[in-house]
PDB file of N, CA and C in Angstrom:
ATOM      1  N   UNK A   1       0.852  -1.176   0.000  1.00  0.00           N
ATOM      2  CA  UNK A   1       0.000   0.000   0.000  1.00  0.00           C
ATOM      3  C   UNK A   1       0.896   1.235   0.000  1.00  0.00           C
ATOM      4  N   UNK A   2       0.893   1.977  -0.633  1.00  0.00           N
ATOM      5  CA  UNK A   2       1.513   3.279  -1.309  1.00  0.00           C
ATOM      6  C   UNK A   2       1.103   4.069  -0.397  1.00  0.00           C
ATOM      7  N   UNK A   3       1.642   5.106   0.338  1.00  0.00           N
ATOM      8  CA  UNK A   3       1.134   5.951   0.797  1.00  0.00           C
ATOM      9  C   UNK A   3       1.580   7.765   0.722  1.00  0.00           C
ATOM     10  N   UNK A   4       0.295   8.351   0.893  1.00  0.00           N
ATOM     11  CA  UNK A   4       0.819   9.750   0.757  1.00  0.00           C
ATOM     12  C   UNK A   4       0.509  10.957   1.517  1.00  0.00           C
ATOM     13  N   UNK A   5       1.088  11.898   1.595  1.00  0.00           N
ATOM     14  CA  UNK A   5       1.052  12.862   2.867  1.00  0.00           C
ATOM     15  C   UNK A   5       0.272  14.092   1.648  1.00  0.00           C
ATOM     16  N   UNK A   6      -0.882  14.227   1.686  1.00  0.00           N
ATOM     17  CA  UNK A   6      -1.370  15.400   0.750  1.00  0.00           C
ATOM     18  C   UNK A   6      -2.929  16.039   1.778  1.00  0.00           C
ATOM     19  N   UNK A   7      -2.938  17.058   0.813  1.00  0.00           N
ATOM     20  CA  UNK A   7      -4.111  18.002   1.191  1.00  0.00           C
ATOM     21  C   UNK A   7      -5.524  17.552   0.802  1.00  0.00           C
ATOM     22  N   UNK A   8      -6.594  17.164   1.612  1.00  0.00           N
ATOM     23  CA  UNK A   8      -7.634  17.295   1.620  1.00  0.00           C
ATOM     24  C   UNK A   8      -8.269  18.488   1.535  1.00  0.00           C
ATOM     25  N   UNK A   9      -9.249  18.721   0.804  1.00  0.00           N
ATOM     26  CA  UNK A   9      -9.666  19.764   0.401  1.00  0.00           C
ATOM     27  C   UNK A   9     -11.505  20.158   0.982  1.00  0.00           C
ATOM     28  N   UNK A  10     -11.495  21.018   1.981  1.00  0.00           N
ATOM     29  CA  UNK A  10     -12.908  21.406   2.583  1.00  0.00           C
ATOM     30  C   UNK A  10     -12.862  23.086   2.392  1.00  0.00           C
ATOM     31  N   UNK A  11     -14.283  23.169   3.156  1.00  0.00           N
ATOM     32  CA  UNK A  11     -14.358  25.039   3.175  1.00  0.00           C
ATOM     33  C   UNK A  11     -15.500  25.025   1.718  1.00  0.00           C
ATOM     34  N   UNK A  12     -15.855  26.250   1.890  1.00  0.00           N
ATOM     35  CA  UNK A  12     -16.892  26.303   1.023  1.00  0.00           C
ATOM     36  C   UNK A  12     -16.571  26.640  -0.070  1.00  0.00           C
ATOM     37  N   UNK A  13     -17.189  27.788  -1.828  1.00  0.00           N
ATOM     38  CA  UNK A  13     -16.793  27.260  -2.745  1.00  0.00           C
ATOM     39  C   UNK A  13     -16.238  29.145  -2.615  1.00  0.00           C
ATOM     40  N   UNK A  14     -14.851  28.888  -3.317  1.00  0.00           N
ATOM     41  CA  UNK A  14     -14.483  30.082  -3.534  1.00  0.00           C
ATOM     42  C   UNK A  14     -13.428  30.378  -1.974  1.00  0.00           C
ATOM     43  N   UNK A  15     -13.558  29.647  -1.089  1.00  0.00           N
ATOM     44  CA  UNK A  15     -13.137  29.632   0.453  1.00  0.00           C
ATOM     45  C   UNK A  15     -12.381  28.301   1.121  1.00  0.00           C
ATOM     46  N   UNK A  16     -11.126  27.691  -0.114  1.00  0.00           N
ATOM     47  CA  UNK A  16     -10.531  26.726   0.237  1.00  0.00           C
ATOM     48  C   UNK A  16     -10.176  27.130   1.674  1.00  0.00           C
ATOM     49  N   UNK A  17     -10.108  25.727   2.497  1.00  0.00           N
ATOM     50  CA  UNK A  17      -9.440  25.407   3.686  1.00  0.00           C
ATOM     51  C   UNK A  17      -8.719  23.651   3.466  1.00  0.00           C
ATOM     52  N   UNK A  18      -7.569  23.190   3.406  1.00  0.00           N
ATOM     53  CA  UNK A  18      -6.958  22.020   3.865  1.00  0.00           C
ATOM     54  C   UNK A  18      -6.638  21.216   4.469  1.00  0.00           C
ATOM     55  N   UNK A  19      -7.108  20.447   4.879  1.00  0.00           N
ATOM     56  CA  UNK A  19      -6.229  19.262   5.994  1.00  0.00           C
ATOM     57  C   UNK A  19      -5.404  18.318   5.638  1.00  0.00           C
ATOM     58  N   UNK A  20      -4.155  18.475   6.226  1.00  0.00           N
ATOM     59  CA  UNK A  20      -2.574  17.914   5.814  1.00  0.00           C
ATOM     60  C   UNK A  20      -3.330  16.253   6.594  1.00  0.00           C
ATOM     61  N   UNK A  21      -3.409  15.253   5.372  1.00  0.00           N
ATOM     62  CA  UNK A  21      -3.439  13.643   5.600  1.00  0.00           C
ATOM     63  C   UNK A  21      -2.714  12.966   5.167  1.00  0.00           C
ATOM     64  N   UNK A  22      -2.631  11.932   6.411  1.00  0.00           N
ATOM     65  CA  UNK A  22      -2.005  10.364   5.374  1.00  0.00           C
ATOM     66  C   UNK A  22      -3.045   9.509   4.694  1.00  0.00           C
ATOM     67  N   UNK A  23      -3.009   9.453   3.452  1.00  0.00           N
ATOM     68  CA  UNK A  23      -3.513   8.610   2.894  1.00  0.00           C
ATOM     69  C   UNK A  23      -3.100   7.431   1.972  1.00  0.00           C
ATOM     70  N   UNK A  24      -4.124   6.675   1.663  1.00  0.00           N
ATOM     71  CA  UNK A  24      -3.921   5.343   0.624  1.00  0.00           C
ATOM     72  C   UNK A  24      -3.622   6.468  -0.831  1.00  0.00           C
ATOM     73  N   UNK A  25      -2.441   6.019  -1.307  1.00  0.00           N
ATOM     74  CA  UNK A  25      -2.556   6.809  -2.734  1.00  0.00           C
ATOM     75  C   UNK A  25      -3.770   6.481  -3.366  1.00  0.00           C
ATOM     76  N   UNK A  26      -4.245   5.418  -3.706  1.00  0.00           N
ATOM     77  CA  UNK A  26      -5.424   4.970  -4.678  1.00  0.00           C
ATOM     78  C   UNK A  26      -6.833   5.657  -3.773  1.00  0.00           C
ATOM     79  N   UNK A  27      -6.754   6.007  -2.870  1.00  0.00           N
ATOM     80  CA  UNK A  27      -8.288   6.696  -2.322  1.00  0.00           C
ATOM     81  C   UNK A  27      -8.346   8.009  -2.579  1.00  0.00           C
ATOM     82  N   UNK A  28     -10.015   8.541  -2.711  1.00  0.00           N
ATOM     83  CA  UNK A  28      -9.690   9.927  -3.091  1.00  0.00           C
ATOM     84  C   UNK A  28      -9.379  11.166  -2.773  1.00  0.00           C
ATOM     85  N   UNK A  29      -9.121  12.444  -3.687  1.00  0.00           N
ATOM     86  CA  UNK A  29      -8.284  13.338  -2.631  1.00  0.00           C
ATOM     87  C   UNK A  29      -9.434  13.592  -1.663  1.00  0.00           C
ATOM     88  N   UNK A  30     -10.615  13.736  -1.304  1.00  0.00           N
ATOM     89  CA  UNK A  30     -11.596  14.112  -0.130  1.00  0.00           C
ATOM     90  C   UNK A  30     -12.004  12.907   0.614  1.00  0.00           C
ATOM     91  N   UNK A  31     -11.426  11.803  -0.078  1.00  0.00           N
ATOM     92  CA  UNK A  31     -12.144  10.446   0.688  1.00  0.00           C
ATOM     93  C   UNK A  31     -11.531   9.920   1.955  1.00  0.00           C
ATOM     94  N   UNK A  32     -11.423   9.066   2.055  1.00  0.00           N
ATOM     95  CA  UNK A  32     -10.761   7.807   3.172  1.00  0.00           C
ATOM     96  C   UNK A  32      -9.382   8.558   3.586  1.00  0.00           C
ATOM     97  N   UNK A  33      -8.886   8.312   4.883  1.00  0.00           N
ATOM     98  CA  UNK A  33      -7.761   8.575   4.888  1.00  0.00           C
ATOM     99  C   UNK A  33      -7.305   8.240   6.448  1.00  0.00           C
ATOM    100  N   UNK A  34      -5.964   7.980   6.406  1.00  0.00           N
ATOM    101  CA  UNK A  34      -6.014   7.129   7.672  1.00  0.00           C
ATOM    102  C   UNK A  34      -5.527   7.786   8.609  1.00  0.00           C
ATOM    103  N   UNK A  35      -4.853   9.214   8.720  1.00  0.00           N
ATOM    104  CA  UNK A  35      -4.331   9.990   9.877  1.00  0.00           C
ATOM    105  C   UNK A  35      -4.559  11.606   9.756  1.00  0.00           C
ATOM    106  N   UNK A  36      -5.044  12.394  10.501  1.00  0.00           N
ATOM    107  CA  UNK A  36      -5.115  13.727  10.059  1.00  0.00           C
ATOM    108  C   UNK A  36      -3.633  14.312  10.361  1.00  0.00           C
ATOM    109  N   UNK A  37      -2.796  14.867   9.702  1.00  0.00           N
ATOM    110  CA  UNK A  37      -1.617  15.586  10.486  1.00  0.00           C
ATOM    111  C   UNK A  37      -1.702  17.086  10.967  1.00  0.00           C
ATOM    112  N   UNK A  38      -2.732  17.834  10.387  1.00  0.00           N
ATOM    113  CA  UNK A  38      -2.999  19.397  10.435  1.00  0.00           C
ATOM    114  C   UNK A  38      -3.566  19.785   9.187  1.00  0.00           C
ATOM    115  N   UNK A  39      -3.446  21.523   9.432  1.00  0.00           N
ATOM    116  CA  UNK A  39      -4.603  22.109   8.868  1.00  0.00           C
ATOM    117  C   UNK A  39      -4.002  23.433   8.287  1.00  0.00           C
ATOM    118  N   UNK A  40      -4.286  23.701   7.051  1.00  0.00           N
ATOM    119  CA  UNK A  40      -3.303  24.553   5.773  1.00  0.00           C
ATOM    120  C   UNK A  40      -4.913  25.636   5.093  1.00  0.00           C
ATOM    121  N   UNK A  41      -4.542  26.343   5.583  1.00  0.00           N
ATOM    122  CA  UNK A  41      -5.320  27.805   5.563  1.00  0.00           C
ATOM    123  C   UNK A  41      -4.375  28.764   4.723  1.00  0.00           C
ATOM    124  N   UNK A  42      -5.186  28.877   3.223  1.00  0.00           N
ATOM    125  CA  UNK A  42      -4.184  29.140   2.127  1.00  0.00           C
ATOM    126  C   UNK A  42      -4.517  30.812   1.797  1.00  0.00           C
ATOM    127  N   UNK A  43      -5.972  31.264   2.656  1.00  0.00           N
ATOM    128  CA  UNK A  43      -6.654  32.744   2.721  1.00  0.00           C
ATOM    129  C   UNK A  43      -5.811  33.738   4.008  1.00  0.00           C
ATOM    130  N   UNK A  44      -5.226  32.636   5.043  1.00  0.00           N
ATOM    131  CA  UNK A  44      -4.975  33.378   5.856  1.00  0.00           C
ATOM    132  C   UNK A  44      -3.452  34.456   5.846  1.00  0.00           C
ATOM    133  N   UNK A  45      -2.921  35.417   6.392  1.00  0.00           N
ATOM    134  CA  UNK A  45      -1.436  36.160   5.762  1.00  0.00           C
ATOM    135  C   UNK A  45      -0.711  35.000   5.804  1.00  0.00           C
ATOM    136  N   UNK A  46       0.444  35.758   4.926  1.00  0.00           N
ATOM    137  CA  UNK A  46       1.729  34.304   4.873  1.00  0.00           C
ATOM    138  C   UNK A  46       2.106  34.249   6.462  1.00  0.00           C
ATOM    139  N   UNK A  47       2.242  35.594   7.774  1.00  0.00           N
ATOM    140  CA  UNK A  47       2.887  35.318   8.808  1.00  0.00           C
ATOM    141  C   UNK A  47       2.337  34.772   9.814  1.00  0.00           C
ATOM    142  N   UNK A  48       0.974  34.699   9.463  1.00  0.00           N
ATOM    143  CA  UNK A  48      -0.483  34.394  10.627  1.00  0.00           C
ATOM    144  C   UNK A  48       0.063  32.438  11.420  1.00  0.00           C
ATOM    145  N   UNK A  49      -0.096  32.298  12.712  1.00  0.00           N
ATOM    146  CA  UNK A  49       0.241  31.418  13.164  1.00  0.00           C
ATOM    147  C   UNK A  49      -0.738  30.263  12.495  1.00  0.00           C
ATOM    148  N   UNK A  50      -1.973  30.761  12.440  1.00  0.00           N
ATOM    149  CA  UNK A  50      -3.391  29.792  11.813  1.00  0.00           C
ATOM    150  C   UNK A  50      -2.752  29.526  10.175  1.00  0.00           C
ATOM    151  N   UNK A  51      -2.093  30.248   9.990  1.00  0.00           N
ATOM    152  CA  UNK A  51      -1.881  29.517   8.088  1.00  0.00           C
ATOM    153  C   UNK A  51      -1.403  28.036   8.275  1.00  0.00           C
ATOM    154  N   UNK A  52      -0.478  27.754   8.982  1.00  0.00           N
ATOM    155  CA  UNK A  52      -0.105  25.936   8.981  1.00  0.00           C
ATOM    156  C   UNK A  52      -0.071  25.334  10.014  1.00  0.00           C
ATOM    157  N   UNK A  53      -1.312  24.442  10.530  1.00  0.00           N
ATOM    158  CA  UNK A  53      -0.762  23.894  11.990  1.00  0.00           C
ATOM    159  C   UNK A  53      -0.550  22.665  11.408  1.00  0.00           C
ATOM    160  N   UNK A  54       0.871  22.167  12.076  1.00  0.00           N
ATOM    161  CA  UNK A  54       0.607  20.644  11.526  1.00  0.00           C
ATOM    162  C   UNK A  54       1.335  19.832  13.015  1.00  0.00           C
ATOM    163  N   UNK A  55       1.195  18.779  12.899  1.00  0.00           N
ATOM    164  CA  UNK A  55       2.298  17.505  14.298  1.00  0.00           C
ATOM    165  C   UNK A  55       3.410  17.675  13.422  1.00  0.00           C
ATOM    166  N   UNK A  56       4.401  18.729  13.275  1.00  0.00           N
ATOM    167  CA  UNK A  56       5.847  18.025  12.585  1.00  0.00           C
ATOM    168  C   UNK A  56       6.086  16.620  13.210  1.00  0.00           C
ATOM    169  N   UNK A  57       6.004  16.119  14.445  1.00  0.00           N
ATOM    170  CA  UNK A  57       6.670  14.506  14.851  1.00  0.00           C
ATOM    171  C   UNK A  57       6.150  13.544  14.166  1.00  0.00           C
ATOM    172  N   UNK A  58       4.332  13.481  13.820  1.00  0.00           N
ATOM    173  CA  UNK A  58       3.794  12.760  13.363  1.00  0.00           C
ATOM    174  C   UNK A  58       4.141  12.755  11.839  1.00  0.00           C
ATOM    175  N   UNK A  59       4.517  14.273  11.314  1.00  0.00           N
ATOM    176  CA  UNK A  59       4.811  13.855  10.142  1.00  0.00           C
ATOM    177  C   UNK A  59       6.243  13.106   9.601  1.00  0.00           C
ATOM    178  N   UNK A  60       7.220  13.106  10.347  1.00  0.00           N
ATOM    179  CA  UNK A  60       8.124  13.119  10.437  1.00  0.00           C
ATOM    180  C   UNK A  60       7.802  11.416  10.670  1.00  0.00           C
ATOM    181  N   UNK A  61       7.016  10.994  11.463  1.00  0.00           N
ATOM    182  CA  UNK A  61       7.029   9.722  11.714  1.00  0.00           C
ATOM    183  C   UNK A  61       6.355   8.826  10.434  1.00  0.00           C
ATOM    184  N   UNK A  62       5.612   9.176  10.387  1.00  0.00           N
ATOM    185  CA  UNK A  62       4.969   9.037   8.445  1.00  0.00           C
ATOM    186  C   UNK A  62       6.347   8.611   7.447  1.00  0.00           C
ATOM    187  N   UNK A  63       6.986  10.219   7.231  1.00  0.00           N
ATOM    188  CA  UNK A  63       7.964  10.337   6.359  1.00  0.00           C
ATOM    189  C   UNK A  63       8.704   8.861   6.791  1.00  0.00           C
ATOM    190  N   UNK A  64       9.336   8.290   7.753  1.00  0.00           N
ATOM    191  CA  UNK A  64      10.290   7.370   8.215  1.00  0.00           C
ATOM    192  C   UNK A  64       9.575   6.276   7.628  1.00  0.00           C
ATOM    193  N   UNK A  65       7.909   5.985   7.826  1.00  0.00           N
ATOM    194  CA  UNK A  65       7.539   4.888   7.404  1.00  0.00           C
ATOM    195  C   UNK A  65       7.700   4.468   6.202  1.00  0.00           C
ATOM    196  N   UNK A  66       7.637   5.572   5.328  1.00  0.00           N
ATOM    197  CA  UNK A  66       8.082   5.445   3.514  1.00  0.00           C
ATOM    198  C   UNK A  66       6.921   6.269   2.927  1.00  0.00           C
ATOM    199  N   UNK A  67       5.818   7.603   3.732  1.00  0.00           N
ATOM    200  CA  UNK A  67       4.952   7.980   2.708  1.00  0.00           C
ATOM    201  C   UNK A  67       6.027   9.060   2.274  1.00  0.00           C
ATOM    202  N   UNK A  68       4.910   9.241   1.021  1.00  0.00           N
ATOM    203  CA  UNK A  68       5.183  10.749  -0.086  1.00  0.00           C
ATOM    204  C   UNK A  68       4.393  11.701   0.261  1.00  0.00           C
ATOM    205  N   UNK A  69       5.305  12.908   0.361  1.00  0.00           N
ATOM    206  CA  UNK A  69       4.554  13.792   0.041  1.00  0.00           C
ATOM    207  C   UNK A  69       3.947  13.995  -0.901  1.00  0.00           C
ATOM    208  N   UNK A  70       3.230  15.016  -1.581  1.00  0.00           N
ATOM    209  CA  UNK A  70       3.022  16.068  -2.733  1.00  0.00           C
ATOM    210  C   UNK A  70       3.682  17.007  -2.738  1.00  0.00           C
ATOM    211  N   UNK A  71       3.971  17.492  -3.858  1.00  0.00           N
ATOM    212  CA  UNK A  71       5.055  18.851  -4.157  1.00  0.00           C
ATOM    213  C   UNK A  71       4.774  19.897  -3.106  1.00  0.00           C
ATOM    214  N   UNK A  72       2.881  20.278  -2.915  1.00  0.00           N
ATOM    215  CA  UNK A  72       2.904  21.205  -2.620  1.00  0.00           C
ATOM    216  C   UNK A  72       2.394  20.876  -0.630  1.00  0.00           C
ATOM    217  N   UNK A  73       2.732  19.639  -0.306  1.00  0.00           N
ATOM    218  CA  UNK A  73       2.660  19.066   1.018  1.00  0.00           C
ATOM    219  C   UNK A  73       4.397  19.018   1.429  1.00  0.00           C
ATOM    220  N   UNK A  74       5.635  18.869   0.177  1.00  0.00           N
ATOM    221  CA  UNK A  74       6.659  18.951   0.216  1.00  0.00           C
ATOM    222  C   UNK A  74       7.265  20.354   0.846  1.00  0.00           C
ATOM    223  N   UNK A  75       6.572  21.541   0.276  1.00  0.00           N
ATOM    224  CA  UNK A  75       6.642  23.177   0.081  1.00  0.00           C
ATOM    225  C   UNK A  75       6.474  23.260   1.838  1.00  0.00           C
ATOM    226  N   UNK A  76       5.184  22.964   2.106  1.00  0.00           N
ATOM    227  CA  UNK A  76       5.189  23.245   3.462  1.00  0.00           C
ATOM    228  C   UNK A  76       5.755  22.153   4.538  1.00  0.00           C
ATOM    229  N   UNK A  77       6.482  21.106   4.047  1.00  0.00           N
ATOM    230  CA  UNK A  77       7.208  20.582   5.474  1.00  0.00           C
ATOM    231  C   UNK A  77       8.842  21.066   4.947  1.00  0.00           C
ATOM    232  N   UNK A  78       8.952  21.760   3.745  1.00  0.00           N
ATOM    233  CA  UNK A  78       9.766  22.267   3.942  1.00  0.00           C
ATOM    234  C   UNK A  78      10.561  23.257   4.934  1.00  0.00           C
ATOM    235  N   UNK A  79       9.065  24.323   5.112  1.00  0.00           N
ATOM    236  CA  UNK A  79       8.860  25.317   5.371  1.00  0.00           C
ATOM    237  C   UNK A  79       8.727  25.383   6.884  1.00  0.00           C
ATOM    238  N   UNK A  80       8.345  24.215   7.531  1.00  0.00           N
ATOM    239  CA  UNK A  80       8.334  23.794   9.201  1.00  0.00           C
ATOM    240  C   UNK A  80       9.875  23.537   9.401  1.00  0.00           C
ATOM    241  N   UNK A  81      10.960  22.640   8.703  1.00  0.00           N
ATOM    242  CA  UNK A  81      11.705  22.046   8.448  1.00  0.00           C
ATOM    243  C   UNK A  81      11.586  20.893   8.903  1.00  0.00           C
ATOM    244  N   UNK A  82      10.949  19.785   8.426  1.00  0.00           N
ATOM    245  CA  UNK A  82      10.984  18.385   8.721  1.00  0.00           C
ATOM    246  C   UNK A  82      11.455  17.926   7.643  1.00  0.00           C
ATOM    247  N   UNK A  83      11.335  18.534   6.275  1.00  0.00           N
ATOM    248  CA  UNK A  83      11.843  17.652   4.987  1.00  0.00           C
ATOM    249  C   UNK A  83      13.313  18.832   4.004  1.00  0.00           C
ATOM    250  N   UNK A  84      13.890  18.363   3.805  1.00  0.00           N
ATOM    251  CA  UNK A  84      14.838  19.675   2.774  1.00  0.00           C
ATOM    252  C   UNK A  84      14.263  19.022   1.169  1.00  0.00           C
ATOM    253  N   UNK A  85      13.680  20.224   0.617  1.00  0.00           N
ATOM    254  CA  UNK A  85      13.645  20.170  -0.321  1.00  0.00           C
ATOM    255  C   UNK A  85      14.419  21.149  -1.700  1.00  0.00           C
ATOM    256  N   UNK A  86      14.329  20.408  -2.289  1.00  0.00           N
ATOM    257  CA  UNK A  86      15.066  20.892  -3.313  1.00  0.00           C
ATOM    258  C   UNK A  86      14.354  21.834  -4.743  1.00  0.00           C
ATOM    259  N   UNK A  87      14.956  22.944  -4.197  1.00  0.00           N
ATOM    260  CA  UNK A  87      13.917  23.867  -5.295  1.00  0.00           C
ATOM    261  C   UNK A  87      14.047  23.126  -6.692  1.00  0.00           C
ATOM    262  N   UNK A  88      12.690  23.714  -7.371  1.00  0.00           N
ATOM    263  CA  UNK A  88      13.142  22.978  -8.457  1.00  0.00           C
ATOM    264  C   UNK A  88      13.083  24.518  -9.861  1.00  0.00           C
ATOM    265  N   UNK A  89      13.939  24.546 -10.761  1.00  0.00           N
ATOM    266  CA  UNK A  89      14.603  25.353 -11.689  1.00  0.00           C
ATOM    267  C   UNK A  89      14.498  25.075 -13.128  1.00  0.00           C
ATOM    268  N   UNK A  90      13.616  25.295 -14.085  1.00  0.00           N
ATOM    269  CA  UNK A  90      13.047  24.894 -15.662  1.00  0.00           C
ATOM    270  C   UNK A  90      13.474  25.943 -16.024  1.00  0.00           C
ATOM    271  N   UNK A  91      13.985  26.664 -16.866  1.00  0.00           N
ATOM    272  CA  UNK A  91      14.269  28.125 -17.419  1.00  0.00           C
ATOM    273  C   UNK A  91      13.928  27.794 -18.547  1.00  0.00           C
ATOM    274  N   UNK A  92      13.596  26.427 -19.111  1.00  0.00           N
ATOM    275  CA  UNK A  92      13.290  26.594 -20.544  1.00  0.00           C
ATOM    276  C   UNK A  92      11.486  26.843 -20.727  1.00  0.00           C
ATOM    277  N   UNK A  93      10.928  26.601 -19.255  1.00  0.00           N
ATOM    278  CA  UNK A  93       9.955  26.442 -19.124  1.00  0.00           C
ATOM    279  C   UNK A  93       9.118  28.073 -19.456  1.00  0.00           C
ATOM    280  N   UNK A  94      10.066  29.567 -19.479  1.00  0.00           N
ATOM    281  CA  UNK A  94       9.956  30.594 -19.654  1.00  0.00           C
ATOM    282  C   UNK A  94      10.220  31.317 -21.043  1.00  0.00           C
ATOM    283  N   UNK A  95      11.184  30.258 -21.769  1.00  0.00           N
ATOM    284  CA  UNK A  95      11.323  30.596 -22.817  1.00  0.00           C
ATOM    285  C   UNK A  95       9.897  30.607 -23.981  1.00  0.00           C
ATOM    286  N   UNK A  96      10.174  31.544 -24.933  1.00  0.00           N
ATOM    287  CA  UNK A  96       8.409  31.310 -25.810  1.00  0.00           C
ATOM    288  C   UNK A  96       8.576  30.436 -26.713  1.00  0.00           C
ATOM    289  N   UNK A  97       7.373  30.240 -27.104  1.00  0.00           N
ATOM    290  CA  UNK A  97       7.065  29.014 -27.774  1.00  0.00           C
ATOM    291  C   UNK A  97       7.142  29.155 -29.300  1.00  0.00           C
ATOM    292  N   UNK A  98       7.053  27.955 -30.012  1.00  0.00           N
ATOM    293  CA  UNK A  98       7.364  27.916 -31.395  1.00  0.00           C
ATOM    294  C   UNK A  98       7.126  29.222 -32.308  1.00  0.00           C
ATOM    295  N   UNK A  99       6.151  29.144 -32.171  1.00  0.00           N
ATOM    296  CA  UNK A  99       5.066  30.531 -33.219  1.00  0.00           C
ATOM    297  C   UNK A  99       5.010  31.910 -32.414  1.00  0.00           C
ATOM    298  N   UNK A 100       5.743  32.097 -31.767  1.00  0.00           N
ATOM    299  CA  UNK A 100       6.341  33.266 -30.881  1.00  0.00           C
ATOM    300  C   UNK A 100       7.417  33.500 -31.051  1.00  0.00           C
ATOM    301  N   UNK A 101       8.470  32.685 -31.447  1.00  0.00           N
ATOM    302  CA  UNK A 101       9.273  32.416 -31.490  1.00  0.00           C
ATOM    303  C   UNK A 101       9.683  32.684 -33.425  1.00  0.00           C
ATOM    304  N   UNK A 102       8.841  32.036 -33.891  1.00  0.00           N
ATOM    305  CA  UNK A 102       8.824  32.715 -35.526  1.00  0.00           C
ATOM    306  C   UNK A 102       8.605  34.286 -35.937  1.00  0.00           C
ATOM    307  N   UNK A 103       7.298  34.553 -34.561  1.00  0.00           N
ATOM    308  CA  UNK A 103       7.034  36.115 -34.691  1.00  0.00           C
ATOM    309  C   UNK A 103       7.944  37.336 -34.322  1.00  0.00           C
ATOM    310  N   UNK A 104       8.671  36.299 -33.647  1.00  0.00           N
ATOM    311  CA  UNK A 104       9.704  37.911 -32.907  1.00  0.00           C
ATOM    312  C   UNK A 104      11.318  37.677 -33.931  1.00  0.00           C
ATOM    313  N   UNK A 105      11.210  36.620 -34.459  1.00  0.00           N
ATOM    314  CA  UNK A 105      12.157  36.364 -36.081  1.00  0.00           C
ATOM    315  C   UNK A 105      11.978  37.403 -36.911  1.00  0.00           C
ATOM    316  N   UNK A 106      10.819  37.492 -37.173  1.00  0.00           N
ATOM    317  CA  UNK A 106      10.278  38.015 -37.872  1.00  0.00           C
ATOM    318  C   UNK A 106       9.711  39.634 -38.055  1.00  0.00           C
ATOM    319  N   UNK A 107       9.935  39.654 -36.672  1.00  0.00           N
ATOM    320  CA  UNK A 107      10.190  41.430 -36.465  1.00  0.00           C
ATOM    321  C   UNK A 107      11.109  41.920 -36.963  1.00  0.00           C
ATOM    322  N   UNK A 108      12.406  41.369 -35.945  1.00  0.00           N
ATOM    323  CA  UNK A 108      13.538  41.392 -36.066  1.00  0.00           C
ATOM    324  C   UNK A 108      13.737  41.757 -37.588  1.00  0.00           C
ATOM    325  N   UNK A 109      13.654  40.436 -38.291  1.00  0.00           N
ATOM    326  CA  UNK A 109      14.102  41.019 -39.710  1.00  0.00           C
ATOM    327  C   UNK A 109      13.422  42.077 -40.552  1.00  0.00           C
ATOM    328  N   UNK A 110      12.032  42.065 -40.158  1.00  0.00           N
ATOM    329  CA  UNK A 110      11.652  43.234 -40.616  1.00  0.00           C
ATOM    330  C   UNK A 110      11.980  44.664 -40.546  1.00  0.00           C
ATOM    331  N   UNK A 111      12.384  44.915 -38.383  1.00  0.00           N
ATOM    332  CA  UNK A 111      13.239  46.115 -38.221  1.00  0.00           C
ATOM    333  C   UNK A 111      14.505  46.262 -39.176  1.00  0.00           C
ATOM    334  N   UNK A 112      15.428  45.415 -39.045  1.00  0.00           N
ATOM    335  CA  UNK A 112      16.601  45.185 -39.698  1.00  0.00           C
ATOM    336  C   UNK A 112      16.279  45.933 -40.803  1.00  0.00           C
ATOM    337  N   UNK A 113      15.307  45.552 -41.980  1.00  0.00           N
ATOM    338  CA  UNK A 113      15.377  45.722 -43.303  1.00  0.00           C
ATOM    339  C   UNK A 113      14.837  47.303 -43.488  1.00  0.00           C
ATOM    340  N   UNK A 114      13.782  47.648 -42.043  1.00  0.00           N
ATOM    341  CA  UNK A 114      13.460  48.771 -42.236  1.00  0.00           C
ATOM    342  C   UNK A 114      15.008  49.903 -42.025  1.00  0.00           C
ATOM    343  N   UNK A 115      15.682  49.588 -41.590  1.00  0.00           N
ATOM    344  CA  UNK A 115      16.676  50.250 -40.542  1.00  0.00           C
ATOM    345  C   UNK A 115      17.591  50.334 -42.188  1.00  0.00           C
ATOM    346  N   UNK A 116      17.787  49.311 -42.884  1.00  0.00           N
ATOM    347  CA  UNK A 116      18.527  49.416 -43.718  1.00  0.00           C
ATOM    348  C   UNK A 116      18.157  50.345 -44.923  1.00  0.00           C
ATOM    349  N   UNK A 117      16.642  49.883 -45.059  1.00  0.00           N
ATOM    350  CA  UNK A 117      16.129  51.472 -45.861  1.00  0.00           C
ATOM    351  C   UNK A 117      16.314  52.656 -45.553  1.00  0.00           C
ATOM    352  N   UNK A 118      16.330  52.716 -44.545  1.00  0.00           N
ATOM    353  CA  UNK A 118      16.218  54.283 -43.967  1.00  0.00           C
ATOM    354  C   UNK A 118      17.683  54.944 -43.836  1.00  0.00           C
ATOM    355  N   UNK A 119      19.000  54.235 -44.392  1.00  0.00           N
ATOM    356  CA  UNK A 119      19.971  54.873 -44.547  1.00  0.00           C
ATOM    357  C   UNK A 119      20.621  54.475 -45.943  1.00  0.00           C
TER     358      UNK A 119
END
């Protein structure tokens, strides 16, 4: 049985609230779940004590057993420090895309050619 440390999702619509669980990977994200660890309040300021309560021990005791986090269950036990995570860095992921990439070609040579007329 696979297990994973992710956010359950309650609160009304437009008014997420979270609860940090262990769960069966295969159950769903609002369904079954076998341990609550805390509670991830994503409306409240970043410095507010209520934005993350969690058991760091319990999670920590989880982590030892072999669950996974989620990236963004990773972010915040980062952020307690129970887990080091490792930022992660795509720069190509910013670069533009094909046909953006033809269009600004294509300026380019157009300035160019204008620039060359004009002297």
């Amino acid at each position: 049985m696979s297990l994973k440390i992710r956010l359950s999702r309650g609160g009304a619509k437009k008014r997420p609230f979270y609860r940090v669980v262990v769960a069966d990977a295969r159950s769903p994200r609002d369904g079954r779940f076998i341990e609550k660890l805390g509670t991830f309040d994503p409306l409240a300021p970043k410095d507010s004590e209520i934005r993350l309560v969690l058991d760091v021990e319990k999670a920590k005791e989880w982590l030892g057993k072999g669950a996974q986090p989620t990236d963004r269950v990773a972010r915040l036990l980062d952020g307690v420090g129970a887990i080091k995570r490792e930022p992660r860095n795509n720069p190509e992921k910013a670069q533009p895309k094909k046909k953006a990439q033809e269009r600004a070609a294509a300026a380019a040579a157009a300035a160019e050619k204008a620039a060359a007329a004009s002297e």
